[in-house]
C-alpha atoms as a PDB file:
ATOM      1  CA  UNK A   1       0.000   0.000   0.000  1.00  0.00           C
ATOM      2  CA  UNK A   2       1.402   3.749  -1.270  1.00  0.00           C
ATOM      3  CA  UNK A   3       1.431   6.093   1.624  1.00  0.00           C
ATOM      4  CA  UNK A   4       0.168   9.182  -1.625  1.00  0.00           C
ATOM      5  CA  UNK A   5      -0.555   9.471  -4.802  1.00  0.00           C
ATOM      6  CA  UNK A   6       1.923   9.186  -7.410  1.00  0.00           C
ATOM      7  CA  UNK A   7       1.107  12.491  -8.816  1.00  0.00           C
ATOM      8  CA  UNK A   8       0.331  15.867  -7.032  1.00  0.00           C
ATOM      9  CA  UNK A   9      -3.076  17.208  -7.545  1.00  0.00           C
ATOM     10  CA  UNK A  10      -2.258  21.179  -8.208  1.00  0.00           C
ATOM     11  CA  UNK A  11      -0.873  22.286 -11.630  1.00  0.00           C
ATOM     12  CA  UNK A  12       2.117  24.240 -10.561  1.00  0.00           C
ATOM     13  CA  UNK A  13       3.099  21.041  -7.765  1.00  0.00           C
ATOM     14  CA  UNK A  14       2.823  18.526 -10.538  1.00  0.00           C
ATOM     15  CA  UNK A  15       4.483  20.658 -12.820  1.00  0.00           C
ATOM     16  CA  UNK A  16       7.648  21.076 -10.207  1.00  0.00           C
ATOM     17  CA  UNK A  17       7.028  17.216  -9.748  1.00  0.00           C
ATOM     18  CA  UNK A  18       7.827  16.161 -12.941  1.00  0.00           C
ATOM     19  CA  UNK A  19      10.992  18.296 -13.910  1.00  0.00           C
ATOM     20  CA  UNK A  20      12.734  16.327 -10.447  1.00  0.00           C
ATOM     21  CA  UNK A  21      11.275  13.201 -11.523  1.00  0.00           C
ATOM     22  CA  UNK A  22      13.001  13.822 -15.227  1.00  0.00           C
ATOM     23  CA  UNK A  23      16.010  14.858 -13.899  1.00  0.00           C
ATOM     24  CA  UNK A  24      16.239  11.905 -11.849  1.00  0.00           C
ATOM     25  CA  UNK A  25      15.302   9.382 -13.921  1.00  0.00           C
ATOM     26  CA  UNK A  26      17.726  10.703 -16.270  1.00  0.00           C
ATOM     27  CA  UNK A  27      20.453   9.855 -14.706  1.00  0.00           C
ATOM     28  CA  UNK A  28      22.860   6.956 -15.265  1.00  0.00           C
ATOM     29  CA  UNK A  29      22.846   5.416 -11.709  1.00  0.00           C
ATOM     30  CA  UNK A  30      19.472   5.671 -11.526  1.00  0.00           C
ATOM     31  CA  UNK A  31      18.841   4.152 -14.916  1.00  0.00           C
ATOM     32  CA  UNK A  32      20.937   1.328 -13.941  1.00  0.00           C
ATOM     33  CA  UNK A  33      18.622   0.232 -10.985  1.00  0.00           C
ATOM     34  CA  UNK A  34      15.351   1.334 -12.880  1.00  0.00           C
ATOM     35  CA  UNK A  35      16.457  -0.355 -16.006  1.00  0.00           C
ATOM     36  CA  UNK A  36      14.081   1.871 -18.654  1.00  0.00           C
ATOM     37  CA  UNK A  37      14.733   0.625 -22.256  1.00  0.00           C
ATOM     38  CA  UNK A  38      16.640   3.414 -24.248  1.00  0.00           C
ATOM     39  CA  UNK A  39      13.690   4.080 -26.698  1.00  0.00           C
ATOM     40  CA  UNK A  40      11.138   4.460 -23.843  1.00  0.00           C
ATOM     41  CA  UNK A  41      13.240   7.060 -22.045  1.00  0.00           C
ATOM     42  CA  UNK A  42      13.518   9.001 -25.516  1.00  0.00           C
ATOM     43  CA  UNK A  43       9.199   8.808 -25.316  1.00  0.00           C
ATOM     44  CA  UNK A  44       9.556  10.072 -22.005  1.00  0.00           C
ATOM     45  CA  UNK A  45      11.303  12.822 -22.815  1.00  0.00           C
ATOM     46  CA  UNK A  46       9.771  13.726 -26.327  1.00  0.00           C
ATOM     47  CA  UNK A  47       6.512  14.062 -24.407  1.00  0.00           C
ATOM     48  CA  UNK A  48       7.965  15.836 -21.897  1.00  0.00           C
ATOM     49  CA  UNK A  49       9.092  18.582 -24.207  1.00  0.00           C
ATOM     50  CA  UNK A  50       5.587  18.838 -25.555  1.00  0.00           C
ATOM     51  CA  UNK A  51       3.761  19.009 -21.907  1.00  0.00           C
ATOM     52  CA  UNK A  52       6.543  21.787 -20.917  1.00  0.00           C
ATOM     53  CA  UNK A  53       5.741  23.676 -24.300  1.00  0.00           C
ATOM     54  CA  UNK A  54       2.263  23.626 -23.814  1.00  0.00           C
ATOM     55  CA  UNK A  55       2.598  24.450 -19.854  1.00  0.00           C
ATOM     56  CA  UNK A  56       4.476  27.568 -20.775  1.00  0.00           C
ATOM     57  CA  UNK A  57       1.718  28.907 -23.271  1.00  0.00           C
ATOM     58  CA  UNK A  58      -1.472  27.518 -21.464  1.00  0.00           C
ATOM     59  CA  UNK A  59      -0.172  28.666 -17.701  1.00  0.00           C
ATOM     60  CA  UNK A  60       2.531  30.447 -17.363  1.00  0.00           C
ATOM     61  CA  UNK A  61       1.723  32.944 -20.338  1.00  0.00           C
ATOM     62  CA  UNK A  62      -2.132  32.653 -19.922  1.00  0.00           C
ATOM     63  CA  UNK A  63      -3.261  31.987 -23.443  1.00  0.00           C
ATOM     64  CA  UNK A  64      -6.364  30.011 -21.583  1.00  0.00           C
ATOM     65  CA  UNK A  65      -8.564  29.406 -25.443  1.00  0.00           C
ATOM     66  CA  UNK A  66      -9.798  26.183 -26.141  1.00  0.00           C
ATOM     67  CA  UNK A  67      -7.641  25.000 -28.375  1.00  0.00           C
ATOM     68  CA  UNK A  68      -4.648  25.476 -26.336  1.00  0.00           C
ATOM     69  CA  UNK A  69      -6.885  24.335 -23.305  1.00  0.00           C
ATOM     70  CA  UNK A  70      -7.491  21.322 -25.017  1.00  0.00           C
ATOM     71  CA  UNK A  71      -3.776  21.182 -25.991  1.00  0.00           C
ATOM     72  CA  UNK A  72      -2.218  21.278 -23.103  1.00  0.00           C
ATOM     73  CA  UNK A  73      -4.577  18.400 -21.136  1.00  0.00           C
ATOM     74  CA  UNK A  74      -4.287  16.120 -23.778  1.00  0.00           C
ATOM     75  CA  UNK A  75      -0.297  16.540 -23.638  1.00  0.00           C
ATOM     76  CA  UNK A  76      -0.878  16.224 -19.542  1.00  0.00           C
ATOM     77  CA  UNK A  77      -2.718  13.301 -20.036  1.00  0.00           C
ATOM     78  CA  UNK A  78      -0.166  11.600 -22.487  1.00  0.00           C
ATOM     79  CA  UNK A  79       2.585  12.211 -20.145  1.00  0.00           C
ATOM     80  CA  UNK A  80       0.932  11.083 -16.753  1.00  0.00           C
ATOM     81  CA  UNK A  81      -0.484   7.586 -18.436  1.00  0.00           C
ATOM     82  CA  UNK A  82       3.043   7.384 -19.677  1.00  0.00           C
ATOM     83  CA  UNK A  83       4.771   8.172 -16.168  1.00  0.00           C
ATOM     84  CA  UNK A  84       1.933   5.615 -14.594  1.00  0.00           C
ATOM     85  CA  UNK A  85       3.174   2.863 -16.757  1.00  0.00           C
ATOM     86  CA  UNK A  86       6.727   3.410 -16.198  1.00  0.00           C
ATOM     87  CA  UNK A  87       6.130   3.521 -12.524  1.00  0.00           C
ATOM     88  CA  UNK A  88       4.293   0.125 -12.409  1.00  0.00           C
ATOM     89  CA  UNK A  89       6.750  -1.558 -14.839  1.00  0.00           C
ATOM     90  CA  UNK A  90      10.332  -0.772 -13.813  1.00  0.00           C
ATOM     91  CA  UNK A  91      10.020   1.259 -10.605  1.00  0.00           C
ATOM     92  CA  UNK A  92       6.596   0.316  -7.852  1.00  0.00           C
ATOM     93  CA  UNK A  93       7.467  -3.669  -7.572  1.00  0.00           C
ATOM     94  CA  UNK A  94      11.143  -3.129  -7.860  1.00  0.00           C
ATOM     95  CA  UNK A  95      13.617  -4.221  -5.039  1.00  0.00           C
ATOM     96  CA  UNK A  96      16.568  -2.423  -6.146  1.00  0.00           C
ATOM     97  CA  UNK A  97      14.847   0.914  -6.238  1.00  0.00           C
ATOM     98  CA  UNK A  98      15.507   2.169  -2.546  1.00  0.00           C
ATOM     99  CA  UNK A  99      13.412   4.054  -0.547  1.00  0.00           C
ATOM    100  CA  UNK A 100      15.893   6.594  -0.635  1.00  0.00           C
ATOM    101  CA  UNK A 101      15.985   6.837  -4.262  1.00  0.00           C
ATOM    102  CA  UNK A 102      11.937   6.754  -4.202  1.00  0.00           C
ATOM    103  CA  UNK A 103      12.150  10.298  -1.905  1.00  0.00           C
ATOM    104  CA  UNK A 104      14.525  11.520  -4.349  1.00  0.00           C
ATOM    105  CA  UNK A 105      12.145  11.123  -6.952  1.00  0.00           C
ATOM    106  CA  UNK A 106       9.308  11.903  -4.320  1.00  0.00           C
ATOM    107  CA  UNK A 107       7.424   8.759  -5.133  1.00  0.00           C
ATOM    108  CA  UNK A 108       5.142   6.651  -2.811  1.00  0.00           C
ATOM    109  CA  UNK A 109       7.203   5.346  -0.005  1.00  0.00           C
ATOM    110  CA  UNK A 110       6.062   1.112   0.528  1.00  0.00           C
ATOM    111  CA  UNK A 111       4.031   0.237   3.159  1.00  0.00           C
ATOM    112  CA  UNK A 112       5.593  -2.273   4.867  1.00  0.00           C
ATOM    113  CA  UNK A 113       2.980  -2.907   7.630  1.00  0.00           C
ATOM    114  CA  UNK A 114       1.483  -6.145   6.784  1.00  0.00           C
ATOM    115  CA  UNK A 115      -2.322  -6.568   8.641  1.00  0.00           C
ATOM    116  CA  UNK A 116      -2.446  -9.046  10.151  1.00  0.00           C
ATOM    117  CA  UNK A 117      -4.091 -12.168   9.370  1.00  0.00           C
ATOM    118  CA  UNK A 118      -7.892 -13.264  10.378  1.00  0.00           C
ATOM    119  CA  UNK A 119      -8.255 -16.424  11.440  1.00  0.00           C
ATOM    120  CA  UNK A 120     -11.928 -17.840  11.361  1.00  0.00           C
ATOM    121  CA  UNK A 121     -12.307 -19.032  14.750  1.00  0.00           C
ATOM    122  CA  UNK A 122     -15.479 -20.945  14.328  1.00  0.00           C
ATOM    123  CA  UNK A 123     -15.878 -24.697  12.548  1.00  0.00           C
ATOM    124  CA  UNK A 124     -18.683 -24.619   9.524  1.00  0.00           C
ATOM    125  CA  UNK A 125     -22.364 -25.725  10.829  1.00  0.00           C
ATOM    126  CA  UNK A 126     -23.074 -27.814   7.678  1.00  0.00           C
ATOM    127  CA  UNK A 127     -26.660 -29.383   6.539  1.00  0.00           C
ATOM    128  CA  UNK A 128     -27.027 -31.698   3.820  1.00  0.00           C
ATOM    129  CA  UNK A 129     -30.246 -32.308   1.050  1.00  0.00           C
ATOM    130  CA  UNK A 130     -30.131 -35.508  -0.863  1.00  0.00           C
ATOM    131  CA  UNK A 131     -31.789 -34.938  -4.312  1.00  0.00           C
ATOM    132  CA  UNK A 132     -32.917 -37.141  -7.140  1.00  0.00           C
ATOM    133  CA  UNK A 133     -30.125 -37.882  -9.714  1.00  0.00           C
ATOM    134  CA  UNK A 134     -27.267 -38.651  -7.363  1.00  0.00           C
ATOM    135  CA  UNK A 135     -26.923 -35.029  -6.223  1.00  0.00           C
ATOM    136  CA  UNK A 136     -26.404 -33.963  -2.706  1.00  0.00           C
ATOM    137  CA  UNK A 137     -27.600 -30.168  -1.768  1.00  0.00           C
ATOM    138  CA  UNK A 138     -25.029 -28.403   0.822  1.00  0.00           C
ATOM    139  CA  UNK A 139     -25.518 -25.658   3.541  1.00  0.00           C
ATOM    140  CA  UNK A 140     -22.601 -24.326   4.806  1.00  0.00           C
ATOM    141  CA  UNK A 141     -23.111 -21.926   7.589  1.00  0.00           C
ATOM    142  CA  UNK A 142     -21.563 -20.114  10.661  1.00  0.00           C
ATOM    143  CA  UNK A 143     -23.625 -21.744  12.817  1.00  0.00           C
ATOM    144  CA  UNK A 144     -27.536 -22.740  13.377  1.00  0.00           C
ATOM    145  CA  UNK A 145     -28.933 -18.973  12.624  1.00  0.00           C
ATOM    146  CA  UNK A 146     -26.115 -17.416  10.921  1.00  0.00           C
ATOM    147  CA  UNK A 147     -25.873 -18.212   7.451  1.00  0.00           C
ATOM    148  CA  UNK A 148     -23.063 -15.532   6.606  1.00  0.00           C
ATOM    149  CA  UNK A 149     -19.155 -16.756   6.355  1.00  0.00           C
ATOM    150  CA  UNK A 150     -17.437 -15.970   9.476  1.00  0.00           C
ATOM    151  CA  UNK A 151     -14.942 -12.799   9.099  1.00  0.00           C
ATOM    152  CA  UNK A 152     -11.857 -13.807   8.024  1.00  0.00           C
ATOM    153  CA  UNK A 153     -13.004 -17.028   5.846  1.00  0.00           C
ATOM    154  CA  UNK A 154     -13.261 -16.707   2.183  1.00  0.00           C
ATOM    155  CA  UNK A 155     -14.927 -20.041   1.460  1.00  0.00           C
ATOM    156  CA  UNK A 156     -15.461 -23.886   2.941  1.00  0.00           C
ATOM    157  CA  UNK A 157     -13.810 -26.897   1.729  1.00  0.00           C
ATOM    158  CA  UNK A 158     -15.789 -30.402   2.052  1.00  0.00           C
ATOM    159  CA  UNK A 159     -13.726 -33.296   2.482  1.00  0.00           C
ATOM    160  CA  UNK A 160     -15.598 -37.002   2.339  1.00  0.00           C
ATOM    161  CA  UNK A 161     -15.582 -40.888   3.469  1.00  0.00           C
ATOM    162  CA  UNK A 162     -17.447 -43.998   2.667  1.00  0.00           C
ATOM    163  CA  UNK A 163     -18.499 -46.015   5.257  1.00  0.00           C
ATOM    164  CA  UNK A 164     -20.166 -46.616   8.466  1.00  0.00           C
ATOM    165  CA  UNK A 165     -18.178 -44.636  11.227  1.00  0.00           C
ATOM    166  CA  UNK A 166     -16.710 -41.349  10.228  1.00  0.00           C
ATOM    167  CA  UNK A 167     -12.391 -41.768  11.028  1.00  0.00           C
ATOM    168  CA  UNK A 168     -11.085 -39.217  13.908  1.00  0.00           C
ATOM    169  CA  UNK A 169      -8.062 -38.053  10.974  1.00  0.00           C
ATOM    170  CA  UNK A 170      -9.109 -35.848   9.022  1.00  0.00           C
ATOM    171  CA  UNK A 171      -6.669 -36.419   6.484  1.00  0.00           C
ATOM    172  CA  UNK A 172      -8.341 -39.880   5.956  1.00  0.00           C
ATOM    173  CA  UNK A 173     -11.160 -38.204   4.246  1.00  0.00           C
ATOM    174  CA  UNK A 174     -10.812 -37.083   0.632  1.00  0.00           C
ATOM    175  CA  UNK A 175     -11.281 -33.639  -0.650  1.00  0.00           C
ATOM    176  CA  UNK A 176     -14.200 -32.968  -3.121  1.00  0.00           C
ATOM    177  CA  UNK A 177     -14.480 -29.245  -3.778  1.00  0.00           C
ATOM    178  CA  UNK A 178     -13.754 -25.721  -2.515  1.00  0.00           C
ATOM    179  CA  UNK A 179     -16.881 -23.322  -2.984  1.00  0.00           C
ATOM    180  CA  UNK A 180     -16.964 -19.752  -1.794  1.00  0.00           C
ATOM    181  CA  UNK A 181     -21.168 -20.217  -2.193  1.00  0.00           C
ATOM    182  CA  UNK A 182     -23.008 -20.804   0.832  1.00  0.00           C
ATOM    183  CA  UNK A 183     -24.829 -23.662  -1.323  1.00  0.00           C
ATOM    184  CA  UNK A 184     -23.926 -25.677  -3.628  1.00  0.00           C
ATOM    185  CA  UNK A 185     -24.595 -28.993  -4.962  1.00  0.00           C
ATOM    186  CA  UNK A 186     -22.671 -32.018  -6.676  1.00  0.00           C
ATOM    187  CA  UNK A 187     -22.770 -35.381  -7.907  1.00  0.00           C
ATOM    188  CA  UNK A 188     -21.904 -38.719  -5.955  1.00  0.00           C
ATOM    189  CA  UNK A 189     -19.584 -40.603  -7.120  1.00  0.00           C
ATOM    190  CA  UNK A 190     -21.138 -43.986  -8.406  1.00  0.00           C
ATOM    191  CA  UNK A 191     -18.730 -46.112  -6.322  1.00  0.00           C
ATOM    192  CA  UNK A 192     -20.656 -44.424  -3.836  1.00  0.00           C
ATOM    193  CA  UNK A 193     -23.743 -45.608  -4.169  1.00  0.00           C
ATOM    194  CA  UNK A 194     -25.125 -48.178  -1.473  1.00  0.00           C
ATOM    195  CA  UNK A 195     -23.063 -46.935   0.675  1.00  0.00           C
ATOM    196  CA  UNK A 196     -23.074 -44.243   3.744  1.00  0.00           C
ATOM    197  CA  UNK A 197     -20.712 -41.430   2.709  1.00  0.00           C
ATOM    198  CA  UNK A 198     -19.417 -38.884   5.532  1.00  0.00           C
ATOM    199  CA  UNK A 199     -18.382 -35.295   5.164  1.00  0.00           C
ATOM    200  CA  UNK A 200     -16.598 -32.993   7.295  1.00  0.00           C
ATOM    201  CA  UNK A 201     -15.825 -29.138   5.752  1.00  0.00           C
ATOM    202  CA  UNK A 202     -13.446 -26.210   7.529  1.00  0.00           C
ATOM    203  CA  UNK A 203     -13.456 -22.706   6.529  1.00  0.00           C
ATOM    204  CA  UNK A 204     -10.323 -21.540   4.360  1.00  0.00           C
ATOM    205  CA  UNK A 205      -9.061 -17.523   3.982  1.00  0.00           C
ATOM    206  CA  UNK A 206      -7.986 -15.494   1.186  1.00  0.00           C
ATOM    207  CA  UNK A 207      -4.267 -16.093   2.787  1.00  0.00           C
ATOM    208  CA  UNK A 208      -4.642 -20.012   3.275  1.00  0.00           C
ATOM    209  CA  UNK A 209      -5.809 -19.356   6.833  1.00  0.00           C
ATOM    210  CA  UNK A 210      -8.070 -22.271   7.935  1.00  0.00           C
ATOM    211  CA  UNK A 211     -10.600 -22.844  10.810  1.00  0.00           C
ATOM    212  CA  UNK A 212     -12.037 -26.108  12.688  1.00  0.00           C
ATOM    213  CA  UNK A 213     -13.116 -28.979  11.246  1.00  0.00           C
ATOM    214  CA  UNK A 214     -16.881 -29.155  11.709  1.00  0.00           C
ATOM    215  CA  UNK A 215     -18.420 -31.971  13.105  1.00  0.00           C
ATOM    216  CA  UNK A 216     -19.226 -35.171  10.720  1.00  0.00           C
ATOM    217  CA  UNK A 217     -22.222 -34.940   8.746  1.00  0.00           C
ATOM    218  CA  UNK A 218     -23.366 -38.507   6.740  1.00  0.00           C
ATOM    219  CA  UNK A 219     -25.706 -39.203   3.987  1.00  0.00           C
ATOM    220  CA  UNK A 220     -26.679 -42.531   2.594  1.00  0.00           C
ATOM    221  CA  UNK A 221     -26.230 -42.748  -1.102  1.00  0.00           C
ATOM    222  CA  UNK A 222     -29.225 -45.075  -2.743  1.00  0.00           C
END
């Protein structure tokens, strides 16, 4: 996360802005570390030239028509989707680019504060709906009256068994499917069929967090 905006909001600030951040990335240390292609630094700077022309007759010297209105925006706009790209590209994901080197350009500083990481701290309450063709309807829940995901948990994973007792392992059971729905259906497997088939489901975050293991729910599979 940047701690500002790339760019600074007021004409004359962006305008000082962008002659440090040309005269920095400019030079030969800095391309170095940055690593710009040679023919994208000449773009740069071509539309450069054309912004500072334009700056100099639409603001400094006032000639505020709508031609040179339009002008001088369009040549804005050019530069900053230009700038933008750069940034992403060679200079906002790369490691050699200090944060030294991203004051002297006055860029956005990295937030290196991670947040910290929700754990869902409650098992699934999970209801099953046997339907004709082989299909099974699930209901994952956070408990009897909540139907909502618990914070922190981005969707349930079911994991199953055939056979009469559930096993205390959960790694003995088999995992079927992920679903970030709060019901969903699928098919039994034929091999299943005749036989009692147990499933157990936990909830699972966006950053591989995972809760409980709810409590053994069985079906019998005709």
């Amino acid at each position: 996360m940047a701690s500002k905006p790339l760019f600074p909001r007021k004409t004359d600030e962006f305008h000082n802005w962008v002659n440090n951040f040309i005269v920095k990335i400019k030079e030969p240390a800095m391309q170095a570390v940055v690593g710009l292609p040679d023919l994208a630094l000449e773009i740069l700077l071509q539309q450069f030239d054309l912004y500072e022309e334009s700056y100099k007759t639409y603001v400094v010297e006032k000639m505020k028509n709508p031609a040179m209105s339009a002008q001088y925006h369009s040549r804005l706009d050019t530069l900053q989707a230009n700038i933008r790209n750069i940034y992403n590209r060679y200079i906002r994901f790369n490691t050699d680019v200090d944060n030294e080197m991203r004051r002297d350009m006055d860029l956005p500083i990295p937030d290196d504060t991670k947040s910290p990481i929700v754990m869902p701290t409650t098992a699934p309450y999970i209801t099953l709906q046997i339907l004709s063709n082989q299909r099974v309807k699930f209901k994952v829940m956070s408990d009897v009256e909540h139907r909502a995901k618990p914070v922190g948990a981005n969707g349930v994973e079911i994991r199953a068994f055939n056979g009469a007792e559930p096993p205390e392992d959960p790694d003995e059971f088999i995992e079927i499917l992920k679903s970030t729905k709060g019901s969903f259906e699928m098919q039994y497997n034929f091999s299943s069929i005749g036989q009692v088939v147990w499933y157990i489901g936990r909830w699972y975050g966006t950053r591989g967090q995972q809760s409980a293991w709810s409590a053994p729910v069985s079906a019998a599979v005709n």
